[in-house]
C-alpha atoms as a PDB file:
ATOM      1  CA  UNK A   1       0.000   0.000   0.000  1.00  0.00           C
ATOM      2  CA  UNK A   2       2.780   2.396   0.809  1.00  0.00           C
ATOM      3  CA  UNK A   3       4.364   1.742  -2.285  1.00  0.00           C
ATOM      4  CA  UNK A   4       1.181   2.836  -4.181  1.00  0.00           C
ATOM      5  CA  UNK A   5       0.647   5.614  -2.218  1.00  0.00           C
ATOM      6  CA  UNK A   6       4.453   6.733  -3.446  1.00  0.00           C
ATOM      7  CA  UNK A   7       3.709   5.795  -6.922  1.00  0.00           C
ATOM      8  CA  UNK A   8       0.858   7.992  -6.985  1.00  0.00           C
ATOM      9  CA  UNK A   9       2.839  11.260  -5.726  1.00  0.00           C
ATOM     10  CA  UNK A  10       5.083  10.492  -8.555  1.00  0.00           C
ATOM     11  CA  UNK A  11       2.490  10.304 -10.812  1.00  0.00           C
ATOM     12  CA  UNK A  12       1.220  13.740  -9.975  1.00  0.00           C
ATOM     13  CA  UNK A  13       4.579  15.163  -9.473  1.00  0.00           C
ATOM     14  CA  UNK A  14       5.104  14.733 -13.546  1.00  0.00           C
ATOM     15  CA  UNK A  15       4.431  18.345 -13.778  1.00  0.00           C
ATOM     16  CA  UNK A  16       4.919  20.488 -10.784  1.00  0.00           C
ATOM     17  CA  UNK A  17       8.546  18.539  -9.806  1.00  0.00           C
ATOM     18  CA  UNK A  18      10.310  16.666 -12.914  1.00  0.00           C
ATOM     19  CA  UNK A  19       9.137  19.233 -15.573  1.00  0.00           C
ATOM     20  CA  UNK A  20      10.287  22.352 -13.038  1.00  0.00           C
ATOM     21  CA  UNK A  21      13.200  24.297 -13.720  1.00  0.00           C
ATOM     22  CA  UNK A  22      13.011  25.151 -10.284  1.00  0.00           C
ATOM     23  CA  UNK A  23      14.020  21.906  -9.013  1.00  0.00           C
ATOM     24  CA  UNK A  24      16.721  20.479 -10.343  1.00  0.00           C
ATOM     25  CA  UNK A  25      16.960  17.159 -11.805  1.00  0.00           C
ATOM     26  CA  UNK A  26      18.847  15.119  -9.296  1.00  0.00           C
ATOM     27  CA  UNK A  27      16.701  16.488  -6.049  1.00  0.00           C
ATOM     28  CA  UNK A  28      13.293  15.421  -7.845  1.00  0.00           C
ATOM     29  CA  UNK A  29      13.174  12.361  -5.665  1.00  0.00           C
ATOM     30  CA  UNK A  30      13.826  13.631  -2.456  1.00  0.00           C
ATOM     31  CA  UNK A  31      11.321  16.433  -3.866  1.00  0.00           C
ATOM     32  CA  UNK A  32       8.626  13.350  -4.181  1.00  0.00           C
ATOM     33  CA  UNK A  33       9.320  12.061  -0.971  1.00  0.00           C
ATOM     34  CA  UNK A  34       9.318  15.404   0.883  1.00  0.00           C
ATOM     35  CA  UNK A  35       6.059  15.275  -0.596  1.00  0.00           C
ATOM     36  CA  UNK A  36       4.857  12.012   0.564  1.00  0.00           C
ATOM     37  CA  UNK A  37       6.465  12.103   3.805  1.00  0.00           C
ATOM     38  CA  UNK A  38       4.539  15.604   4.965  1.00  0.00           C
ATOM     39  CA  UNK A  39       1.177  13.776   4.361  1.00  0.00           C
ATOM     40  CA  UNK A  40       1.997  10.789   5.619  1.00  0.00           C
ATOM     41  CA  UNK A  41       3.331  13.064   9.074  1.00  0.00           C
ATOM     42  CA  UNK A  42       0.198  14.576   9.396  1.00  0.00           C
ATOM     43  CA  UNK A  43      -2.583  11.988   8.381  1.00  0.00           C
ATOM     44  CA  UNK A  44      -0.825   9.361  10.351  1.00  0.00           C
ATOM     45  CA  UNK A  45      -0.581  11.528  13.416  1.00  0.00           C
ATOM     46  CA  UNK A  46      -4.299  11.891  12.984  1.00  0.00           C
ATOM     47  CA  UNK A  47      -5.426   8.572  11.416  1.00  0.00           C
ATOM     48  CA  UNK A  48      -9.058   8.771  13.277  1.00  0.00           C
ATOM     49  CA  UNK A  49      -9.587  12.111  11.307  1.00  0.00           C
ATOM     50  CA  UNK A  50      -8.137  11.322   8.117  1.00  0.00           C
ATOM     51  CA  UNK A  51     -11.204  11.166   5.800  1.00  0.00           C
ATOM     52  CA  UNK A  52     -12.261  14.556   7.606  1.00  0.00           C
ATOM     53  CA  UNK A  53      -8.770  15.820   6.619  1.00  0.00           C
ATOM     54  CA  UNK A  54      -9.139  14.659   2.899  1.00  0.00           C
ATOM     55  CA  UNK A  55     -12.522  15.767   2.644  1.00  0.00           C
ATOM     56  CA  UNK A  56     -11.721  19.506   3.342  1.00  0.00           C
ATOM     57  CA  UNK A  57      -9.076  21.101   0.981  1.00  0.00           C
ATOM     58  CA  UNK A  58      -9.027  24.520   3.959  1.00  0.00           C
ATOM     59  CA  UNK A  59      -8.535  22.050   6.380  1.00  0.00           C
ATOM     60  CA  UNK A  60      -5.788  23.515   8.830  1.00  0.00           C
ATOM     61  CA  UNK A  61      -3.981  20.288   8.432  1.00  0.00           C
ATOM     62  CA  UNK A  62      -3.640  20.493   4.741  1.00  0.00           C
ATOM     63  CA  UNK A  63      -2.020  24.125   5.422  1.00  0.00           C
ATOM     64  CA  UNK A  64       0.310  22.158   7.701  1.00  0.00           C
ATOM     65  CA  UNK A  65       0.864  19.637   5.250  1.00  0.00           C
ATOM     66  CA  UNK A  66       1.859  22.075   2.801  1.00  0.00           C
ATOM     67  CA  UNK A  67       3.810  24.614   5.407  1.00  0.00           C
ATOM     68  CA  UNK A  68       5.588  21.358   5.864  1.00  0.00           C
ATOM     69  CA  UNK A  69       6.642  20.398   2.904  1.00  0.00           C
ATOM     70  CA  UNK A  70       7.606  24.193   2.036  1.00  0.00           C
ATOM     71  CA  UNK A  71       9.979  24.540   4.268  1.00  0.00           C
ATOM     72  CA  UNK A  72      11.323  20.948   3.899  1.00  0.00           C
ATOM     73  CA  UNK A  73      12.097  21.227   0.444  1.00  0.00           C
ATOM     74  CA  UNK A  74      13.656  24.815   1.078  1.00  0.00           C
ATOM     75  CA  UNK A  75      15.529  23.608   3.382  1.00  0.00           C
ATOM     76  CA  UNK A  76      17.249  20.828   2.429  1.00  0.00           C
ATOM     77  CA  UNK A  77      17.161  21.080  -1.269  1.00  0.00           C
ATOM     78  CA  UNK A  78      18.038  24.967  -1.381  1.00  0.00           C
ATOM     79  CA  UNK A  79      14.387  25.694  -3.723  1.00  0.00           C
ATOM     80  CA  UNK A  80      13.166  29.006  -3.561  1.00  0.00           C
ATOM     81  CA  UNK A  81      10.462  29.619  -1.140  1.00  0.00           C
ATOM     82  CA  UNK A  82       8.009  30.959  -4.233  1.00  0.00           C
ATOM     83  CA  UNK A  83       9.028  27.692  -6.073  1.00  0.00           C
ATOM     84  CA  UNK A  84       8.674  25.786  -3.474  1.00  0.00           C
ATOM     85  CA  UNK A  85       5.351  27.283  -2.317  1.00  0.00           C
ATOM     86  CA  UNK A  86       4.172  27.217  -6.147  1.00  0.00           C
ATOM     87  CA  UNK A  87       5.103  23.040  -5.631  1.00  0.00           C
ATOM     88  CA  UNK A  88       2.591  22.911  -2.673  1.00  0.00           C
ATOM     89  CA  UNK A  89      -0.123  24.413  -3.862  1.00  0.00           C
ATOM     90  CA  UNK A  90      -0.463  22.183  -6.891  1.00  0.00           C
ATOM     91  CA  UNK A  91       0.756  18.901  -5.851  1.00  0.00           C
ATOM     92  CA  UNK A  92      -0.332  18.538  -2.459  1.00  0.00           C
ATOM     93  CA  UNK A  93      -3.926  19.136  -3.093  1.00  0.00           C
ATOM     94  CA  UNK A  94      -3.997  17.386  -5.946  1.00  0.00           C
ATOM     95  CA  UNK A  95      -2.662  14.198  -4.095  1.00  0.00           C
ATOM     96  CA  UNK A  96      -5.316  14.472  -1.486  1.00  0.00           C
ATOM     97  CA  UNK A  97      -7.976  15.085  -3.795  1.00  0.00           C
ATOM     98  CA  UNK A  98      -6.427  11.723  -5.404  1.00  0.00           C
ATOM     99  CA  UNK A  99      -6.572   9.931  -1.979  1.00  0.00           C
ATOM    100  CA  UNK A 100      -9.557  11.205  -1.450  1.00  0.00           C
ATOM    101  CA  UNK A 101     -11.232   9.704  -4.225  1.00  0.00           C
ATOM    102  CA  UNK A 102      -9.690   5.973  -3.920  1.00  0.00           C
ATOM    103  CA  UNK A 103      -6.341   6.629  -5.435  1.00  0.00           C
ATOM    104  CA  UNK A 104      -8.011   7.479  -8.934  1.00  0.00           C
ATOM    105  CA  UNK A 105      -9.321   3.584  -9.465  1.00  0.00           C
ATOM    106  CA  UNK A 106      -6.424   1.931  -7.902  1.00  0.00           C
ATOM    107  CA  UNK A 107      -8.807   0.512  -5.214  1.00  0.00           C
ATOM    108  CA  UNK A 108      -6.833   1.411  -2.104  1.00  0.00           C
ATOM    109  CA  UNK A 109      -8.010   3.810   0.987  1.00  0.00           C
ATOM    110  CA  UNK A 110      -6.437   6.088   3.207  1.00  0.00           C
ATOM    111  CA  UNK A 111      -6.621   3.877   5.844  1.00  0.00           C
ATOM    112  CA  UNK A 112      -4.973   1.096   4.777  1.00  0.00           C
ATOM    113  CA  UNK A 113      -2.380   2.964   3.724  1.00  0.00           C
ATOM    114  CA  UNK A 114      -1.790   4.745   7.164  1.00  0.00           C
ATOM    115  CA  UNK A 115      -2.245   0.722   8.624  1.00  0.00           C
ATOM    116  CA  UNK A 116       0.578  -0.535   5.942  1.00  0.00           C
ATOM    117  CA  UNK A 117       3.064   2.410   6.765  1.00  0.00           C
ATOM    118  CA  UNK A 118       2.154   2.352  10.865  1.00  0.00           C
ATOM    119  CA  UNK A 119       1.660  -1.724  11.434  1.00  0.00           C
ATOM    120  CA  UNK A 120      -1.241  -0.313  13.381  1.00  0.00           C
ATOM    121  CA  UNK A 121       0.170   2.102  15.370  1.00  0.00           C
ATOM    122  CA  UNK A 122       1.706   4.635  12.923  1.00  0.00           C
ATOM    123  CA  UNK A 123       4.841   4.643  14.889  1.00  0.00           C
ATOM    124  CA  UNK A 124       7.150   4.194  12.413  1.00  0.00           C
ATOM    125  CA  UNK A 125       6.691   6.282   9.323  1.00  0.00           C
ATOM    126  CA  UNK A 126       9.717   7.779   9.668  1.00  0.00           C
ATOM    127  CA  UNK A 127      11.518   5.263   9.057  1.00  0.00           C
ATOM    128  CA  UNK A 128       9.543   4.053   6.294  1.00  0.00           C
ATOM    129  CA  UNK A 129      10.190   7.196   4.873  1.00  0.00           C
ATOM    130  CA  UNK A 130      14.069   7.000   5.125  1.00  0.00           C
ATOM    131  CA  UNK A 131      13.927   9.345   7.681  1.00  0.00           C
ATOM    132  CA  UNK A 132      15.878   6.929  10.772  1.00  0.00           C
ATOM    133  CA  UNK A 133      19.071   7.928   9.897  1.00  0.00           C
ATOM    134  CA  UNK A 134      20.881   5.741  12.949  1.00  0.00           C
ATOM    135  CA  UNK A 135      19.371   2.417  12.411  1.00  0.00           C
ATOM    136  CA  UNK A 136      17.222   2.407  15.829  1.00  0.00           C
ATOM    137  CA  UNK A 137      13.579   1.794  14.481  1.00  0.00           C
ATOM    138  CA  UNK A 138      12.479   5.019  15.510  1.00  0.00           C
ATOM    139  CA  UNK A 139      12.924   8.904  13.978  1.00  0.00           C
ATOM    140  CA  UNK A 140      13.925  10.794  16.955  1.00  0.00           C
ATOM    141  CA  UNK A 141      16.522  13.770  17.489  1.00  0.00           C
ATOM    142  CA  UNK A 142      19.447  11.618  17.072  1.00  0.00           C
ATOM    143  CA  UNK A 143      17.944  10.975  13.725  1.00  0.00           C
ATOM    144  CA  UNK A 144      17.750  14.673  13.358  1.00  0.00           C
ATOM    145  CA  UNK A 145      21.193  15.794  14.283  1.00  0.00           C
ATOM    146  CA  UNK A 146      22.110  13.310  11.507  1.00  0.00           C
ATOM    147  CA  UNK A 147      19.901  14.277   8.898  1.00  0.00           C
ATOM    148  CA  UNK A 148      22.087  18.145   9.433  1.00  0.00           C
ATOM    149  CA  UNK A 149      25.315  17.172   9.621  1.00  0.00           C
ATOM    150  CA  UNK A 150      27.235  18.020   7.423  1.00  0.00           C
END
């Protein structure tokens, strides 16, 4: 499930990441997965409210979602904030309209794909995400410090 649920943020980041000078070439991944990783933060810290999340595009969690991902992709990729915020507003709604509405016919839900990334208890998305940089199961500030380094 998690794996489709990444497939389909690539799908609609066709336009707004690969085909943007603003990002360059060899940071469209992490672009995608900045992407994927700020919805999956937020719904999956919320999973009991996550078809009331999708269902509202003014939702103050979408806002987080995308104030998120802004800074995210401004920070570690070095993309303007107008780029980045032009990113936000087209491919994060668009993905949640797309979860939203099935996955556009691929027959999955929101919820199992917050069960499939959480094993039930959403705990580890982070590291599903890439984002346990020390190995320990968990993302926590040691995980942080090492995402910085330099």
């Amino acid at each position: 499930m998690f794996e489709q649920f990444m497939q389909l943020v690539q799908q609609y980041s066709q336009h707004s990441v690969v085909n943007n000078p603003d990002v360059p070439n060899e940071h469209n991944e992490g672009v995608m997965k900045e992407a994927g990783s700020a919805i999956m933060s937020v719904l999956g810290g919320e999973p009991e409210r996550a078809g009331e999340i999708l269902d509202n595009p003014d939702h103050p969690a979408v806002q987080q979602i995308q104030g998120n991902f802004v800074t995210n992709i401004m920070q570690k990729f070095g993309i303007s904030e107008s780029a980045a915020a032009g990113i936000a507003t087209t491919l994060i709604p668009t993905v949640m309209a797309s979860l939203r509405n099935g996955g556009d016919g691929s027959g999955f839900n929101i919820q199992e794909i917050l069960q499939s990334v959480g094993g039930g208890n959403l705990g580890n998305i982070g590291a599903k995400l890439g984002l346990d940089k020390d190995g320990d199961g968990d993302v926590d500030l040691n995980d942080v410090t090492r995402i910085f380094k330099f």
